[in-house]
C-alpha atoms as a PDB file:
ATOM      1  CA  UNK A   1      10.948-103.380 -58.803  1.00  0.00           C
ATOM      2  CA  UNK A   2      11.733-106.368 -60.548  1.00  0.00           C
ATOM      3  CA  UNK A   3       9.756-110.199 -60.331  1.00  0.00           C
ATOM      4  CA  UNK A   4      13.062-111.410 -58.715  1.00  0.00           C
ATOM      5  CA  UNK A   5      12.854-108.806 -56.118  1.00  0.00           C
ATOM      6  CA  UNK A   6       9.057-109.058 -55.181  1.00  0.00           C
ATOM      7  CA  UNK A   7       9.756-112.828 -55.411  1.00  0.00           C
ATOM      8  CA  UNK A   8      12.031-112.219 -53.146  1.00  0.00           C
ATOM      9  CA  UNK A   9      10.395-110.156 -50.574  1.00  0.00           C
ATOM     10  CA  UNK A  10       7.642-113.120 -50.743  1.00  0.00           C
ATOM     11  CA  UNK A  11      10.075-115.833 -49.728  1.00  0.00           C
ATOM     12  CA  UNK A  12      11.270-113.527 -47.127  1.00  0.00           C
ATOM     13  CA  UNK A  13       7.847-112.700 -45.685  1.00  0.00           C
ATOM     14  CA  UNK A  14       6.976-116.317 -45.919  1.00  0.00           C
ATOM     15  CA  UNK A  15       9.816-117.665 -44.200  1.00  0.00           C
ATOM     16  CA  UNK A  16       9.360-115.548 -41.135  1.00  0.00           C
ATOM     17  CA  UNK A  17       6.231-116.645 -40.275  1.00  0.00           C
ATOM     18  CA  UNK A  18       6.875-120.373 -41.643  1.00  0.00           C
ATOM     19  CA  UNK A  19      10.337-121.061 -41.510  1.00  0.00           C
ATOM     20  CA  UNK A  20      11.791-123.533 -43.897  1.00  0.00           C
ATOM     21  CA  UNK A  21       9.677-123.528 -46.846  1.00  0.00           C
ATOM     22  CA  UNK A  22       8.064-127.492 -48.066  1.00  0.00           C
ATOM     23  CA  UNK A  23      10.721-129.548 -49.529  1.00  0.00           C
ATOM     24  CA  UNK A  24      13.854-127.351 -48.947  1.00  0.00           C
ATOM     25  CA  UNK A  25      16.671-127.923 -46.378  1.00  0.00           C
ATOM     26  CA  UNK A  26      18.026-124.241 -45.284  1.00  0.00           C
ATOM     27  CA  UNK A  27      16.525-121.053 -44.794  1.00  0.00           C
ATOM     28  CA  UNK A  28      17.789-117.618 -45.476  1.00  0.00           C
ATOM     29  CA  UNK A  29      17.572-116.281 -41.754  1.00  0.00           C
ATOM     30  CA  UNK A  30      15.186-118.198 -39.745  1.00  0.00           C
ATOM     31  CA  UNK A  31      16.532-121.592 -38.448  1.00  0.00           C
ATOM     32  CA  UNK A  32      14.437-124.242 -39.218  1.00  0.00           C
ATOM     33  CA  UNK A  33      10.607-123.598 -37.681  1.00  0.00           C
ATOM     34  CA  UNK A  34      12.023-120.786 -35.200  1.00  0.00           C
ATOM     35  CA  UNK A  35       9.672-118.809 -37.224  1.00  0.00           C
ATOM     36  CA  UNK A  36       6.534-116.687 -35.862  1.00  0.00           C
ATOM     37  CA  UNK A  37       3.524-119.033 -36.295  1.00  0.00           C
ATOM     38  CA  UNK A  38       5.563-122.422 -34.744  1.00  0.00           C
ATOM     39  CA  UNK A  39       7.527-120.728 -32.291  1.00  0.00           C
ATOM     40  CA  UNK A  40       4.053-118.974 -30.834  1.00  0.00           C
ATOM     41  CA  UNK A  41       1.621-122.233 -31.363  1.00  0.00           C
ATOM     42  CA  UNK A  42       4.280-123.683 -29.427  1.00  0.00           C
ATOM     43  CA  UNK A  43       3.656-121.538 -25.773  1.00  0.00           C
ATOM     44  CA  UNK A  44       0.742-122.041 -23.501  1.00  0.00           C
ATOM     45  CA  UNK A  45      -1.365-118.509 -22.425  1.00  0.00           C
ATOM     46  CA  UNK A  46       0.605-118.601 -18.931  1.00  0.00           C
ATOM     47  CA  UNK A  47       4.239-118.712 -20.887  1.00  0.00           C
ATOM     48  CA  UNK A  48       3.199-116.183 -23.242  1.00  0.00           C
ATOM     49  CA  UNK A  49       1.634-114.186 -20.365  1.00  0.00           C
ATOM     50  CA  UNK A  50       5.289-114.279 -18.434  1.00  0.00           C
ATOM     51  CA  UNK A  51       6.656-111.034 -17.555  1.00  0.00           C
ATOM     52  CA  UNK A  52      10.302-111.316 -17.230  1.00  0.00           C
ATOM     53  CA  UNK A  53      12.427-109.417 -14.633  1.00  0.00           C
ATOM     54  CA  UNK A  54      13.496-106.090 -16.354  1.00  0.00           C
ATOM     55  CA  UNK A  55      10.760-106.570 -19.095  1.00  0.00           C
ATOM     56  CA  UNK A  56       8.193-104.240 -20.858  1.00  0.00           C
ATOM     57  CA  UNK A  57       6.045-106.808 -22.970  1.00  0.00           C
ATOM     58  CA  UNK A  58       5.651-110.228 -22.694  1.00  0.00           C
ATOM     59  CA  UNK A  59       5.674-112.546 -25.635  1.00  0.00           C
ATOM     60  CA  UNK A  60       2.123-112.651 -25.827  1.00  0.00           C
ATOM     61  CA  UNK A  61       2.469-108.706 -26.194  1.00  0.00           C
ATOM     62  CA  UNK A  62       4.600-108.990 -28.963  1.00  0.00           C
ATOM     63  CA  UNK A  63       2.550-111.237 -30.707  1.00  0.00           C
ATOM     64  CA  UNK A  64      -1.076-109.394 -30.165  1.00  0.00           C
ATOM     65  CA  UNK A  65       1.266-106.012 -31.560  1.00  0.00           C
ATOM     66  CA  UNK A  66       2.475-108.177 -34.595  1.00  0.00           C
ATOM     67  CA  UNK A  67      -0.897-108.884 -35.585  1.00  0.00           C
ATOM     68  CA  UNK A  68      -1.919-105.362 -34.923  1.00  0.00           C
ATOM     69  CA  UNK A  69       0.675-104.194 -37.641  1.00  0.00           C
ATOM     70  CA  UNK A  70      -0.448-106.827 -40.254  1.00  0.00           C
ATOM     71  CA  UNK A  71      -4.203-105.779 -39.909  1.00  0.00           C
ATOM     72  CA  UNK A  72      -3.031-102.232 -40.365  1.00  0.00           C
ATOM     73  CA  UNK A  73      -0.823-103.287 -43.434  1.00  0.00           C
ATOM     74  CA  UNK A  74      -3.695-105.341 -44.690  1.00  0.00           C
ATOM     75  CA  UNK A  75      -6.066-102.662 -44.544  1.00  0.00           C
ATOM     76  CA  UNK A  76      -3.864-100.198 -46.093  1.00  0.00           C
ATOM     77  CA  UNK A  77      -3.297-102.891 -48.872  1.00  0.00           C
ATOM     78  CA  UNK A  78      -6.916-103.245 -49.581  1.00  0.00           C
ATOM     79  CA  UNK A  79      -7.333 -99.047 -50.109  1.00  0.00           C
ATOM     80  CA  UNK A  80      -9.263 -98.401 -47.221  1.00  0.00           C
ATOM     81  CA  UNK A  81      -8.438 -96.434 -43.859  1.00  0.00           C
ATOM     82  CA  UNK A  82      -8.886 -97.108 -40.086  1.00  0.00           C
ATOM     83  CA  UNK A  83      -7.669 -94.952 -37.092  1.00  0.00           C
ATOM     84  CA  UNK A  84      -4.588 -96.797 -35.790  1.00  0.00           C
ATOM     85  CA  UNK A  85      -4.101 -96.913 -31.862  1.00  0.00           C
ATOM     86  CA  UNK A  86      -0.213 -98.273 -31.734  1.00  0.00           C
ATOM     87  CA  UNK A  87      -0.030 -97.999 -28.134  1.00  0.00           C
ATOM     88  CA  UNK A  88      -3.079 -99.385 -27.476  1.00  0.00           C
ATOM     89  CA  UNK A  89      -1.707-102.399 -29.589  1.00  0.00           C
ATOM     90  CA  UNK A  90       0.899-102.962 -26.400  1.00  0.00           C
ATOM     91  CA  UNK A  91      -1.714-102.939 -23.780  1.00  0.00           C
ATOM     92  CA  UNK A  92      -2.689-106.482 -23.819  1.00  0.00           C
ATOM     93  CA  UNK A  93      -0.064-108.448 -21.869  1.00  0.00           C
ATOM     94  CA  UNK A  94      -1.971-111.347 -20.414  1.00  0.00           C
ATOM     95  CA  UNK A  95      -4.154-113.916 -22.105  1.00  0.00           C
ATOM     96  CA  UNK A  96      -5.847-116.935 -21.268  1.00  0.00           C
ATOM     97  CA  UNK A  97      -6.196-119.878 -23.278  1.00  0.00           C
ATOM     98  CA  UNK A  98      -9.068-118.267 -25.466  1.00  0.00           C
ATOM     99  CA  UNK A  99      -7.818-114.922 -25.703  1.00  0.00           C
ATOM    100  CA  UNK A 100      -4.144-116.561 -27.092  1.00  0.00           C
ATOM    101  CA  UNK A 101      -5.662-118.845 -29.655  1.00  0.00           C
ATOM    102  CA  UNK A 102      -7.838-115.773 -30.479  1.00  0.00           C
ATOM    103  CA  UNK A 103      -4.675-113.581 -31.347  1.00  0.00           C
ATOM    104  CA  UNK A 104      -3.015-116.744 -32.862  1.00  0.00           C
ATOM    105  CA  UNK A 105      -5.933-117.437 -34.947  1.00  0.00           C
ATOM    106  CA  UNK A 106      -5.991-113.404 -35.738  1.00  0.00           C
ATOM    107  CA  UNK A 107      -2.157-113.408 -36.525  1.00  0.00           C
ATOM    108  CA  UNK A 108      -2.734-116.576 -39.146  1.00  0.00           C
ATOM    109  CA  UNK A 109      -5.524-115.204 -40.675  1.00  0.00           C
ATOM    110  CA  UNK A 110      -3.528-111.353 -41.058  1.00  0.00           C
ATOM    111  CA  UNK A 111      -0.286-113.301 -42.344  1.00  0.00           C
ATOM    112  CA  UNK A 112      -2.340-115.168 -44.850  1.00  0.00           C
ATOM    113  CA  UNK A 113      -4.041-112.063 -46.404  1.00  0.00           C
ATOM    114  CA  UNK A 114      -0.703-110.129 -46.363  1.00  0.00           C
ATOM    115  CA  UNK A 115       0.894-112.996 -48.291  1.00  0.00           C
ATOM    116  CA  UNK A 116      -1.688-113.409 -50.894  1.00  0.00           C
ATOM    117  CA  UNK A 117      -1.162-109.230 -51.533  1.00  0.00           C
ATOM    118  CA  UNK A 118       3.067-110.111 -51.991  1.00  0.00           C
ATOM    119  CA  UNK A 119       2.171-113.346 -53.936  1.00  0.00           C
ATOM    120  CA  UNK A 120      -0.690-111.296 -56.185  1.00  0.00           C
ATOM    121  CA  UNK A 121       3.057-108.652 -56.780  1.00  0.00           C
ATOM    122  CA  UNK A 122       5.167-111.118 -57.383  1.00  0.00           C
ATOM    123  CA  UNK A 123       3.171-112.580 -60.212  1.00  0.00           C
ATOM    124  CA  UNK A 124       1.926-109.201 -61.774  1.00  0.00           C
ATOM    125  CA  UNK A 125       4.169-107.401 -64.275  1.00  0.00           C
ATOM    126  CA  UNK A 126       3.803-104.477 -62.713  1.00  0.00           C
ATOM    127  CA  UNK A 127       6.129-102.740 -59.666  1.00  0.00           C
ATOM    128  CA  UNK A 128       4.413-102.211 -56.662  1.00  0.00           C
ATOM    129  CA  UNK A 129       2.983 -99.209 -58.677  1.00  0.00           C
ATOM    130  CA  UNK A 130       4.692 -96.454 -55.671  1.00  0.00           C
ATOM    131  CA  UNK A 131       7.825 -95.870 -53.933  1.00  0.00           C
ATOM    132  CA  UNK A 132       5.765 -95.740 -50.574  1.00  0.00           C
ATOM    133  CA  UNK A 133       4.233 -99.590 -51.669  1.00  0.00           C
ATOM    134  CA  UNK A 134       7.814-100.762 -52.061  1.00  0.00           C
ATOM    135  CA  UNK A 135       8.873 -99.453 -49.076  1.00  0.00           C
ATOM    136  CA  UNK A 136       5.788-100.131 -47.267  1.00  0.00           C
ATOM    137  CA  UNK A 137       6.430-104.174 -48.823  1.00  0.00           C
ATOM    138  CA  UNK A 138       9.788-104.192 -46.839  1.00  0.00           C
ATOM    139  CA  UNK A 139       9.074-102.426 -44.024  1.00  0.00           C
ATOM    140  CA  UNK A 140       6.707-105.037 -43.486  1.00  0.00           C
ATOM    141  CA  UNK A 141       9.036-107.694 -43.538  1.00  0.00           C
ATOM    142  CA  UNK A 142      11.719-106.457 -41.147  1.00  0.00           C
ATOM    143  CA  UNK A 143       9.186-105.197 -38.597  1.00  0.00           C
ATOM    144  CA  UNK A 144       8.049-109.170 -38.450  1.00  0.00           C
ATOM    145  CA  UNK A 145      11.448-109.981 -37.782  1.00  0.00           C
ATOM    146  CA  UNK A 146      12.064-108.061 -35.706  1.00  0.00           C
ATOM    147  CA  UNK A 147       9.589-109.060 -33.058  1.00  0.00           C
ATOM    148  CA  UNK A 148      10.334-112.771 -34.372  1.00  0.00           C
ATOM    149  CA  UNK A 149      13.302-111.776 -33.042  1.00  0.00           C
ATOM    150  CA  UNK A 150      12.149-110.781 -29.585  1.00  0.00           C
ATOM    151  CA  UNK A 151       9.663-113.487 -29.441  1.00  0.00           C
ATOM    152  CA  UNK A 152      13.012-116.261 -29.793  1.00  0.00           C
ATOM    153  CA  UNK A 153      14.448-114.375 -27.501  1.00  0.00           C
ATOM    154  CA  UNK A 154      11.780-114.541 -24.863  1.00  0.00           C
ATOM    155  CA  UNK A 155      11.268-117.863 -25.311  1.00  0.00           C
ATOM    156  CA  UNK A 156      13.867-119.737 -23.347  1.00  0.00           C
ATOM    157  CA  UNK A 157      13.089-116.964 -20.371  1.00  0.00           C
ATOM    158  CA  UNK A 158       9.331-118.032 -20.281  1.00  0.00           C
ATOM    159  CA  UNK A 159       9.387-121.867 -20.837  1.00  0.00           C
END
């Protein structure tokens, strides 16, 4: 994989959970801040708590799952195993104001150790050493926006 690419799938990473990056005017999918970390720091528990008419998983739900899938990737990342309960990773649908800065603070924290693993790529030499690392790199990314995706869409239901 070349540097462009991995610097690439950095920016792309970045920008889902950041938006606009420092000192640049457009974005490559996100607008703006509608990225993860504003768009969640932005709800109170009871909005992200909000189940909607028709709905399986509030915002809250979404975001507690997100994390969930960057402390798996993380762990994979640093060589090591851990049982993974996926379902178990939707069962928390309510929070109150400690338990949502708790997965806020967990989601940061995830998101920062995932991006110093595509930042430590993109400045190595090397390809992402497998096929299943690449693919694992970009899975990443698009499973992020996709519940970025949900979350924005959620968001003018529960506010």
């Amino acid at each position: 994989m070349s540097n462009n690419l991995k610097l690439a799938c950095l920016e792309l990473f970045r920008e889902t959970f950041e938006g606009v990056a420092p000192g640049s005017n457009g974005t490559w999918f996100v607008q703006g801040r509608e990225a993860v970390l504003p768009s969640i720091q932005a709800l109170t528990p009871e909005q992200a708590s909000t189940v909607y008419p028709g709905g399986r998983a509030t915002v809250g739900a979404h975001v507690n799952h997100l994390c969930y899938y960057l402390h798996l990737f993380n762990v994979h990342k640093r060589g090591e195993e851990e049982p993974s309960d996926w379902e178990g990773s939707w069962k928390m649908q309510t929070f109150d104001a400690k338990a949502w800065k708790d997965v806020q603070d967990r989601t940061l924290a995830e998101y920062e150790e995932a991006t110093q693993w595509y930042r430590l790529q993109a400045e190595s030499d090397s390809d992402f050493a497998t096929e299943e690392k690449a693919i694992s790199a970009i899975a990443n990314i698009a499973h992020a926006a996709f519940h970025l995706g949900a979350i924005r869409a959620l968001i003018p239901i529960v506010q």
